[in-house]
C-alpha atoms as a PDB file:
ATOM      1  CA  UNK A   1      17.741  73.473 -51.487  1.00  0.00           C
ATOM      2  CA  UNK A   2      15.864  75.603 -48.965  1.00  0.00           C
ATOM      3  CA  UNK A   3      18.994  77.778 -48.327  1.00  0.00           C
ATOM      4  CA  UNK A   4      18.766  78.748 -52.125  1.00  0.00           C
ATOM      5  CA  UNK A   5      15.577  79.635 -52.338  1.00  0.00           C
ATOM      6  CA  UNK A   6      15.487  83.468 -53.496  1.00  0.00           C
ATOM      7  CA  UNK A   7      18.157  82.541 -56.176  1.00  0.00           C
ATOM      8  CA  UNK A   8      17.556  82.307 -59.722  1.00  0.00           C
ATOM      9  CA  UNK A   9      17.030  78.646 -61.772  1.00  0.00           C
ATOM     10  CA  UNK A  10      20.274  78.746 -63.069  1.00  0.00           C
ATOM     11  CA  UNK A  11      22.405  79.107 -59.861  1.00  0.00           C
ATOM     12  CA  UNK A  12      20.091  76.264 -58.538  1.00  0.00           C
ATOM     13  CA  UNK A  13      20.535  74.085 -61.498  1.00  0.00           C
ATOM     14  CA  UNK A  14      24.657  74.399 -61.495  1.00  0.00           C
ATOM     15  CA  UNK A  15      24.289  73.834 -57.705  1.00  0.00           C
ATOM     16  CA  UNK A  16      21.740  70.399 -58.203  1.00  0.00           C
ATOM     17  CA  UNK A  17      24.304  69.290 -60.758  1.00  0.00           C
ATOM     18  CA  UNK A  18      27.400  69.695 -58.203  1.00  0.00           C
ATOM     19  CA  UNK A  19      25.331  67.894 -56.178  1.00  0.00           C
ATOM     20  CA  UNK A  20      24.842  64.790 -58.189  1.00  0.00           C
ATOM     21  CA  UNK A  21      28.397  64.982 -58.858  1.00  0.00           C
ATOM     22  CA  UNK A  22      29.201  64.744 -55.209  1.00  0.00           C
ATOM     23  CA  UNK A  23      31.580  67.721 -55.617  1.00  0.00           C
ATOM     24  CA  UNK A  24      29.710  70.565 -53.895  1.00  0.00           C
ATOM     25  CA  UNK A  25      32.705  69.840 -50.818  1.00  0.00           C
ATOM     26  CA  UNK A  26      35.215  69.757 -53.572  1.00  0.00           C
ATOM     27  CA  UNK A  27      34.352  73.341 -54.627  1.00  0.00           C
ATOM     28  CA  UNK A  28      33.968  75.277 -51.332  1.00  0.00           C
ATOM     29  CA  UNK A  29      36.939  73.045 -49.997  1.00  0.00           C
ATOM     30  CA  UNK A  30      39.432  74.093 -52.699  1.00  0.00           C
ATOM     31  CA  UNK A  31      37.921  77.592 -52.346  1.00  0.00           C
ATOM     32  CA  UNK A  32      38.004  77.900 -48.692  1.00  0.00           C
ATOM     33  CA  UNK A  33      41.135  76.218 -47.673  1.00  0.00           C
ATOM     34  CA  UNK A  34      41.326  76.599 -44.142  1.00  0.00           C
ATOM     35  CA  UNK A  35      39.575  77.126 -41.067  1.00  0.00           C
ATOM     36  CA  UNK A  36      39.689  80.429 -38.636  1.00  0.00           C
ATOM     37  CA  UNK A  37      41.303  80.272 -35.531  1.00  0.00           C
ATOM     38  CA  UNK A  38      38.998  82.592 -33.660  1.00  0.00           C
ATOM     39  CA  UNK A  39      37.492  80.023 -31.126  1.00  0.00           C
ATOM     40  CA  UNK A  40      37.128  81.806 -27.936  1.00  0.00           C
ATOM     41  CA  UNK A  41      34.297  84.481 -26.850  1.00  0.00           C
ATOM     42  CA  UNK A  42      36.868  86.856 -26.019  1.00  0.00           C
ATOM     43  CA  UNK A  43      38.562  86.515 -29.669  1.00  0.00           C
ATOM     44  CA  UNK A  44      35.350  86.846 -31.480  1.00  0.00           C
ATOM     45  CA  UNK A  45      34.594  90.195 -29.505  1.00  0.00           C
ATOM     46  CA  UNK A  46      37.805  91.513 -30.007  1.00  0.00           C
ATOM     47  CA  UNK A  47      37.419  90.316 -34.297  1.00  0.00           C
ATOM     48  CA  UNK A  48      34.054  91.642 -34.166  1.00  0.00           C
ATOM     49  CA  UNK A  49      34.843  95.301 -32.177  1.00  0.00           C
ATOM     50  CA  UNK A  50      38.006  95.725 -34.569  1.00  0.00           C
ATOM     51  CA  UNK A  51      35.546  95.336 -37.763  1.00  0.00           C
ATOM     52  CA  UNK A  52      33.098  98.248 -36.173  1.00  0.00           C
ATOM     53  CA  UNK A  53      36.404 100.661 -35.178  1.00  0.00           C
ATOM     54  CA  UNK A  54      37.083 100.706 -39.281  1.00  0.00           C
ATOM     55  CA  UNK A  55      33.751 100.822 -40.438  1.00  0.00           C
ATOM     56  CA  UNK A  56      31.261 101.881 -37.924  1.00  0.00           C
ATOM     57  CA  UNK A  57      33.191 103.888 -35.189  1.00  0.00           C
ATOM     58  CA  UNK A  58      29.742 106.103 -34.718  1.00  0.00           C
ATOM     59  CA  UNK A  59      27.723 103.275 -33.771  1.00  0.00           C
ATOM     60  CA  UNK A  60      26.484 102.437 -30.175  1.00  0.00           C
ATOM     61  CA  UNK A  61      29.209 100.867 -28.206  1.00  0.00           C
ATOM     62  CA  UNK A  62      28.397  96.742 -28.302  1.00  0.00           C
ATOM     63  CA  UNK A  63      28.654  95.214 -24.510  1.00  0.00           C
ATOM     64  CA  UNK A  64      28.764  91.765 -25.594  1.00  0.00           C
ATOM     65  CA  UNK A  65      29.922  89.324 -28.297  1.00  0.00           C
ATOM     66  CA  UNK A  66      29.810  85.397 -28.204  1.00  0.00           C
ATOM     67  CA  UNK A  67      29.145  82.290 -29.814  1.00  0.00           C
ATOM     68  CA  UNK A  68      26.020  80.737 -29.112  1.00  0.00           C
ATOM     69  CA  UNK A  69      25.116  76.935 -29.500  1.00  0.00           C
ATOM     70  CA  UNK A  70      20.964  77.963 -28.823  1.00  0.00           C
ATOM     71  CA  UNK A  71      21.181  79.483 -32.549  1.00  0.00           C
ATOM     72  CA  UNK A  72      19.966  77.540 -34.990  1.00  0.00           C
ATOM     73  CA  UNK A  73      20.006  77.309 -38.641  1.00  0.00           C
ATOM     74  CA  UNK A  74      16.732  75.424 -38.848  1.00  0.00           C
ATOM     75  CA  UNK A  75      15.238  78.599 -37.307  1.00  0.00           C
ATOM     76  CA  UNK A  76      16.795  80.467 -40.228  1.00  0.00           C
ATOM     77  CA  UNK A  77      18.717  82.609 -37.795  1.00  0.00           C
ATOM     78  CA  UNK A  78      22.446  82.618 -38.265  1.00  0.00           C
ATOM     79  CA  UNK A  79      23.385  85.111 -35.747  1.00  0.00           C
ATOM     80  CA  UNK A  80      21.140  87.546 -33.339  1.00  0.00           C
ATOM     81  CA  UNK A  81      21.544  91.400 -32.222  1.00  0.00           C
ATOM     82  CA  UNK A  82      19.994  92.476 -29.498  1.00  0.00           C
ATOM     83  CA  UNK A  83      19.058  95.954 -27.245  1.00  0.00           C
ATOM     84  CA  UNK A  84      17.962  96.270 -24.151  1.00  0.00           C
ATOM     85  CA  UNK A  85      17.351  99.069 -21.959  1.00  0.00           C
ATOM     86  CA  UNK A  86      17.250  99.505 -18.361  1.00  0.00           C
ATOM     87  CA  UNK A  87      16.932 102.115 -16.006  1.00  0.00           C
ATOM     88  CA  UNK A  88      19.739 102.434 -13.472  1.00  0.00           C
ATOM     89  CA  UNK A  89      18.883 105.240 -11.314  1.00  0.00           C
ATOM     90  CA  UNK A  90      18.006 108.496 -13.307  1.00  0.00           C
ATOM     91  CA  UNK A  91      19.509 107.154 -16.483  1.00  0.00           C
ATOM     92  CA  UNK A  92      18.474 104.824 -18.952  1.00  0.00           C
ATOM     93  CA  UNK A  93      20.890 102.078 -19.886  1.00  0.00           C
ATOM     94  CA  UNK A  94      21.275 100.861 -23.182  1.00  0.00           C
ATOM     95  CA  UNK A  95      22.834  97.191 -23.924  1.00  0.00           C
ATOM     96  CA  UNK A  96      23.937  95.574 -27.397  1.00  0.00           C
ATOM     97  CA  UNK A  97      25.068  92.349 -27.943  1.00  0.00           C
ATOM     98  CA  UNK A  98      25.849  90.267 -30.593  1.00  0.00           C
ATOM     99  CA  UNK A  99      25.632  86.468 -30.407  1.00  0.00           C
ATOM    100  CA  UNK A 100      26.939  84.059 -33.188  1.00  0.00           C
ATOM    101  CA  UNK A 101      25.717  80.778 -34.060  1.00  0.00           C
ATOM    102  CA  UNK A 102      28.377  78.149 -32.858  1.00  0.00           C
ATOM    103  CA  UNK A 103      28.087  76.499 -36.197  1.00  0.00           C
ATOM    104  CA  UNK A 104      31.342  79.675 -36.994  1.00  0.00           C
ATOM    105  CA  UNK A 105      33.673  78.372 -34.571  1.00  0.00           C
ATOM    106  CA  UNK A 106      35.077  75.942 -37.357  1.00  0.00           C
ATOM    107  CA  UNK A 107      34.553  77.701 -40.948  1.00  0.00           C
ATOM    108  CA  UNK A 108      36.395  79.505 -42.995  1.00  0.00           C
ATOM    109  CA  UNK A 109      37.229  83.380 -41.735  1.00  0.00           C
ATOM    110  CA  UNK A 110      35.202  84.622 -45.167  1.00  0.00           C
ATOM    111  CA  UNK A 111      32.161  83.110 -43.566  1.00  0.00           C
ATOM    112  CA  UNK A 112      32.579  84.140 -40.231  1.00  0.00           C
ATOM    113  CA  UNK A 113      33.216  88.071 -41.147  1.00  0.00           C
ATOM    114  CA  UNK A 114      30.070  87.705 -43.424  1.00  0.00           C
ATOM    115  CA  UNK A 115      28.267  86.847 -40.618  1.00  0.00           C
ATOM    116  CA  UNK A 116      29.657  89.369 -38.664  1.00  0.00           C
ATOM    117  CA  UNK A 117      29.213  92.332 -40.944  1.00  0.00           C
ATOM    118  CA  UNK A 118      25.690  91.148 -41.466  1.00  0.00           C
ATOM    119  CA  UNK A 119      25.004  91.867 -37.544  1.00  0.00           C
ATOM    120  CA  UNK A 120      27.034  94.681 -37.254  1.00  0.00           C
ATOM    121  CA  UNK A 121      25.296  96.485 -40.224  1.00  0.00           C
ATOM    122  CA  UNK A 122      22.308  95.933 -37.988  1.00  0.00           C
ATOM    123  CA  UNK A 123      23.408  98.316 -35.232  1.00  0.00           C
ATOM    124  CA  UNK A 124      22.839 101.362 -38.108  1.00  0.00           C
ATOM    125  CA  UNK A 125      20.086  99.433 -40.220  1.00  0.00           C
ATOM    126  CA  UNK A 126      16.944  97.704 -38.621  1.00  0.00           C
ATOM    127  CA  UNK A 127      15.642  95.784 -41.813  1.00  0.00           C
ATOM    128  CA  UNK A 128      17.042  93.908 -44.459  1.00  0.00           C
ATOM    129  CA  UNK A 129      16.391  96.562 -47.565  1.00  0.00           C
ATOM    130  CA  UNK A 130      18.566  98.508 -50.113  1.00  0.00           C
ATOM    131  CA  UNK A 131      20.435 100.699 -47.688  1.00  0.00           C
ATOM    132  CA  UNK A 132      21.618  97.293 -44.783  1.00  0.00           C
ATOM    133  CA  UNK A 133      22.976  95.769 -48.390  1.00  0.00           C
ATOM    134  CA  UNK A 134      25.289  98.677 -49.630  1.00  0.00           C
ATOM    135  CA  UNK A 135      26.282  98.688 -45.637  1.00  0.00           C
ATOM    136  CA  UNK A 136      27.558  95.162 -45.556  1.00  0.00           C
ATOM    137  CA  UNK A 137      28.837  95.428 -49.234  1.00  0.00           C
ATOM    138  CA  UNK A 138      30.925  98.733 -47.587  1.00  0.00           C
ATOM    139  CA  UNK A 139      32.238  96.413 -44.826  1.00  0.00           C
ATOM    140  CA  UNK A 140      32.598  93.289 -46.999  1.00  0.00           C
ATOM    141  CA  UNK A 141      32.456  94.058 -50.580  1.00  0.00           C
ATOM    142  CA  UNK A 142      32.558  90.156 -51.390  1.00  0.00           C
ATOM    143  CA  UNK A 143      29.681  90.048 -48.977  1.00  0.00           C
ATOM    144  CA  UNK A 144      26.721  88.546 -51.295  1.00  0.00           C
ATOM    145  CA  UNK A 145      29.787  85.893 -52.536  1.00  0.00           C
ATOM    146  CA  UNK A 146      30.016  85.065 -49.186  1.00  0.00           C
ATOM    147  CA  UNK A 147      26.796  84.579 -48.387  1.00  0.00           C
ATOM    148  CA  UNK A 148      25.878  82.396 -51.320  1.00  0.00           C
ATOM    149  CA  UNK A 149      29.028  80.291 -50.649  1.00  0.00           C
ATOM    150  CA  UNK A 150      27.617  79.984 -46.893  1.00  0.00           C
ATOM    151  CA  UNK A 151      24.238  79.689 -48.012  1.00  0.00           C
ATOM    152  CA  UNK A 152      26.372  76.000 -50.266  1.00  0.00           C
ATOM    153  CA  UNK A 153      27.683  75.448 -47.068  1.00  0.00           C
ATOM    154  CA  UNK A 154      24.659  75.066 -45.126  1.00  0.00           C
ATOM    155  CA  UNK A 155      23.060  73.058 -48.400  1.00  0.00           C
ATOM    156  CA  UNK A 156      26.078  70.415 -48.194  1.00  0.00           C
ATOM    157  CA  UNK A 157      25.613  70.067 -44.198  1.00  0.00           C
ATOM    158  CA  UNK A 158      21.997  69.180 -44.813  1.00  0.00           C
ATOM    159  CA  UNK A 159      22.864  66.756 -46.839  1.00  0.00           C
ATOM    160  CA  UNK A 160      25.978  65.014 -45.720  1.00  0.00           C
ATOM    161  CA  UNK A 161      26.490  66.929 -42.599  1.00  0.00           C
ATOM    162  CA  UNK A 162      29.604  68.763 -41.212  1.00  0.00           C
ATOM    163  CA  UNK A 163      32.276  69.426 -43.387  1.00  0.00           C
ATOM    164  CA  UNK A 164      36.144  69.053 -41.701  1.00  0.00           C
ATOM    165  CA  UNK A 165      38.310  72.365 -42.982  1.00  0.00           C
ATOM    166  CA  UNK A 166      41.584  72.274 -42.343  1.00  0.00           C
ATOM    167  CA  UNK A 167      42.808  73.958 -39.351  1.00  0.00           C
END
């Protein structure tokens, strides 16, 4: 339960007991009922650039948004923001991308825009403290529901591996 780890006994113990049931699937399935369709690189950017036009139109401009099968959970990382800067000329050049772990290609939309929010929050906040929080809770205020249900997600792949939702 390594995905639950900074969450309290008794959100542990409901989830160890769902778990011996064998109906940790069961729950997220009949919660989550359906897959998004947002499967290419070029759909992603465009889901990802229409989130920051409502909520973060002030931020940097991002260059680049994919999916990317290098990401993986066992490294803890879900997703990745980066900047770069180069100098072209007289000018300095500033690059942002955001790259998804391919693991979001087939979940539910709530997880994907989670994850989304998450990196998009970091183009205004660096680290993960008070004020990032209230940032994705602005963009997503189910955010920390989403994350736990993820964070079930990830437990039930460990365990049985890939869950099929419906497309």
């Amino acid at each position: 339960m390594k995905y639950l780890a900074g969450y309290s006994e008794n959100i542990k113990a409901s989830v160890r007991k769902l778990i011996e049931q064998n109906r940790l699937d069961d729950i997220l399935l009949e919660k989550y009922r359906t897959a998004h369709d947002i499967r290419t690189d070029k759909a992603l950017y465009e889901y990802v650039l229409d989130l920051k036009s409502r909520f973060l139109r002030n931020a940097a401009p991002i260059n680049k948004v994919s999916f990317d099968s290098r990401i993986k959970v066992i490294k803890h990382a879900l997703g990745q923001h980066t900047r770069t800067s180069r100098v072209q000329g007289e000018k300095l050049k500033a690059s942002r991308e955001i790259r998804i772990a391919s693991l979001f290609r087939e979940v539910p939309l709530e997880f994907l825009r989670m994850i989304s929010v998450h990196e998009l929050a970091h183009l205004k906040e660096k680290e993960h403290d008070k004020a990032f929080y209230q940032l994705c809770v602005h963009m997503e205020p189910a955010y920390h529901q989403y994350e736990l249900d993820l964070r079930l997600y990830l437990t039930q792949i460990e365990l049985c591996g890939p869950m099929s939702w419906p497309g």
